[in-house]
C-alpha atoms as a PDB file:
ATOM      1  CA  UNK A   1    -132.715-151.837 -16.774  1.00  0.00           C
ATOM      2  CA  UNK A   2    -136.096-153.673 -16.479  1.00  0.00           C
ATOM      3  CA  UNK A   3    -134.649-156.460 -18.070  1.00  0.00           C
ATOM      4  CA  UNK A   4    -131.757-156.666 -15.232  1.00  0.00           C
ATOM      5  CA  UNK A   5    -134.196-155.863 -12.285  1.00  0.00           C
ATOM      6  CA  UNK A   6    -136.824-158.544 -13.456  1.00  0.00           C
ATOM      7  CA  UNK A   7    -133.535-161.684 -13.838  1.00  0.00           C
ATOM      8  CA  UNK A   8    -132.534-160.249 -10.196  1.00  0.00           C
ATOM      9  CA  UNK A   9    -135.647-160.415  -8.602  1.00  0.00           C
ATOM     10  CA  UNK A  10    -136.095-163.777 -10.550  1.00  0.00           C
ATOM     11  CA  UNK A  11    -132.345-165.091  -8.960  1.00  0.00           C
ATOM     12  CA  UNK A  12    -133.186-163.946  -5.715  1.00  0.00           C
ATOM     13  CA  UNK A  13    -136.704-165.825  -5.471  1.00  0.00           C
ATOM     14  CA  UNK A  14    -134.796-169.089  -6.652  1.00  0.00           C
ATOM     15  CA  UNK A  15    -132.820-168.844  -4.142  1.00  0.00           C
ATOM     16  CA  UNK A  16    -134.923-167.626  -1.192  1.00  0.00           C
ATOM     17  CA  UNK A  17    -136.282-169.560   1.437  1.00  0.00           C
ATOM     18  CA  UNK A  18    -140.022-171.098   0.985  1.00  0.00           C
ATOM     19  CA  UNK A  19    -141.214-170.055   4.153  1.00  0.00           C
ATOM     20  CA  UNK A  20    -139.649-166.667   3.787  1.00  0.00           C
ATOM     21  CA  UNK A  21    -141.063-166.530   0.319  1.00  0.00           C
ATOM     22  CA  UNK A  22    -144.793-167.599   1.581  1.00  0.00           C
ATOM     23  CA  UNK A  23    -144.568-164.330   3.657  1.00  0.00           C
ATOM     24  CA  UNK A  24    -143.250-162.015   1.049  1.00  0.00           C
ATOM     25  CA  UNK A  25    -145.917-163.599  -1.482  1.00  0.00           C
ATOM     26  CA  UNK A  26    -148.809-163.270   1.538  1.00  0.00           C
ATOM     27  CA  UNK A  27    -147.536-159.788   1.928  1.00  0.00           C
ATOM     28  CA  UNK A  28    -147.786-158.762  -2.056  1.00  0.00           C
ATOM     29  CA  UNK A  29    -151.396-159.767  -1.931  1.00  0.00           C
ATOM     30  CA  UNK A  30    -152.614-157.497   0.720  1.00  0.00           C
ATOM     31  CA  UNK A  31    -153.201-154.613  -1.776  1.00  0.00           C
ATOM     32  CA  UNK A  32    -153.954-152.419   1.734  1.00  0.00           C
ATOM     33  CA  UNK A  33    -150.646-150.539   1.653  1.00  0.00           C
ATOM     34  CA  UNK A  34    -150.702-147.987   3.932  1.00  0.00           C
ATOM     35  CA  UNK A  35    -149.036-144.149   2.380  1.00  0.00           C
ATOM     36  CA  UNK A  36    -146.204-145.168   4.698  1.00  0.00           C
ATOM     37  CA  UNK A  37    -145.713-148.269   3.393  1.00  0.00           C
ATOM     38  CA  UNK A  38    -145.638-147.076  -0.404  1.00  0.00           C
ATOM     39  CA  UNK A  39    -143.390-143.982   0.694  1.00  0.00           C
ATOM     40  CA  UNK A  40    -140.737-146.649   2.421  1.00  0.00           C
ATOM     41  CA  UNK A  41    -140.896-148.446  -0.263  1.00  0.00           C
ATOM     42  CA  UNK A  42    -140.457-145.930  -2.980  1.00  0.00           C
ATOM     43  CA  UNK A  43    -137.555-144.637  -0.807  1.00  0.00           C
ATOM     44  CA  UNK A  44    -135.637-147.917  -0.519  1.00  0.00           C
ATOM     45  CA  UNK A  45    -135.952-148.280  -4.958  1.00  0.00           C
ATOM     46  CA  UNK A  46    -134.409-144.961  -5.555  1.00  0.00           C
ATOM     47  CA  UNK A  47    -131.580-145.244  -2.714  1.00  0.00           C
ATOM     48  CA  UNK A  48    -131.219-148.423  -5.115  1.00  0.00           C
ATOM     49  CA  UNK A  49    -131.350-146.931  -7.967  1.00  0.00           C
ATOM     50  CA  UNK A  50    -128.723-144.262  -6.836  1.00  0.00           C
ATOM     51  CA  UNK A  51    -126.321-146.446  -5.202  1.00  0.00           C
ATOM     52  CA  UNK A  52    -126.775-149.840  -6.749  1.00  0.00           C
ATOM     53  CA  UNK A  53    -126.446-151.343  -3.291  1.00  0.00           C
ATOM     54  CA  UNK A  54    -128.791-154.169  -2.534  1.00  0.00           C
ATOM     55  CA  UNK A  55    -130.128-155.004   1.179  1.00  0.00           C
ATOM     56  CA  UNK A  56    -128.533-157.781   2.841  1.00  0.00           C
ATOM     57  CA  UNK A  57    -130.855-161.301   3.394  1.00  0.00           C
ATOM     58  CA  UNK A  58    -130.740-160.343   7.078  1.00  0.00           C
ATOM     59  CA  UNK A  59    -131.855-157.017   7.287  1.00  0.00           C
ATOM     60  CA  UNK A  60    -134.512-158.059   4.639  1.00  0.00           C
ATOM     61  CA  UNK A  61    -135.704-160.240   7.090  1.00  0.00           C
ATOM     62  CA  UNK A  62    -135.714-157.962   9.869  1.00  0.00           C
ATOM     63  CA  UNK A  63    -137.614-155.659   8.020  1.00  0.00           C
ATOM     64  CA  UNK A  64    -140.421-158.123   6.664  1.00  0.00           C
ATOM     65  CA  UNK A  65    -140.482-158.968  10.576  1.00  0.00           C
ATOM     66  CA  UNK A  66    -141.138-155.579  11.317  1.00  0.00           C
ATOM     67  CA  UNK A  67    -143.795-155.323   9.134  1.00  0.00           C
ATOM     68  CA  UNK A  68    -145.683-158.509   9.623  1.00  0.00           C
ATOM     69  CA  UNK A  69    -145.407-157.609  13.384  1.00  0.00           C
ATOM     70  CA  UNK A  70    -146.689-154.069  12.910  1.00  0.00           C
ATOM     71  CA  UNK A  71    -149.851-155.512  10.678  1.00  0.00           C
ATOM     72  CA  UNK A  72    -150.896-158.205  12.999  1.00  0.00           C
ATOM     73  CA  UNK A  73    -150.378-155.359  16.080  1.00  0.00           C
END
């Protein structure tokens, strides 16, 4: 499984947008997660997990919008 996540996570950086990228990677090295934060995030890995279904580009974006706009309120 590791194996599989890791070569996803690897094809999906390849292919993602720098600027997009320079956010997620900005975002990864704020080690200030809030509870909430870690909860979501453990949340969205199991309903992975469980269902195998992946969240589109677009709503990934919407959601690292969210975020950045909810730090920097």
């Amino acid at each position: 499984m590791e194996n599989t996540l890791r070569k996803e996570l690897h094809d999906l950086i390849d292919k993602f947008p720098d600027d997009k990228l320079q956010e997620v990677f900005d975002l990864l090295q704020d080690d200030e997660y809030s509870d909430g934060m870690k909860r979501m995030l453990d949340e969205e890995y199991e309903d992975y997990e469980r269902t195998g279904e992946a969240v589109s580009k677009e709503e990934v974006d919407k959601i690292i919008q969210a975020i950045l706009t909810k730090n920097n309120a």
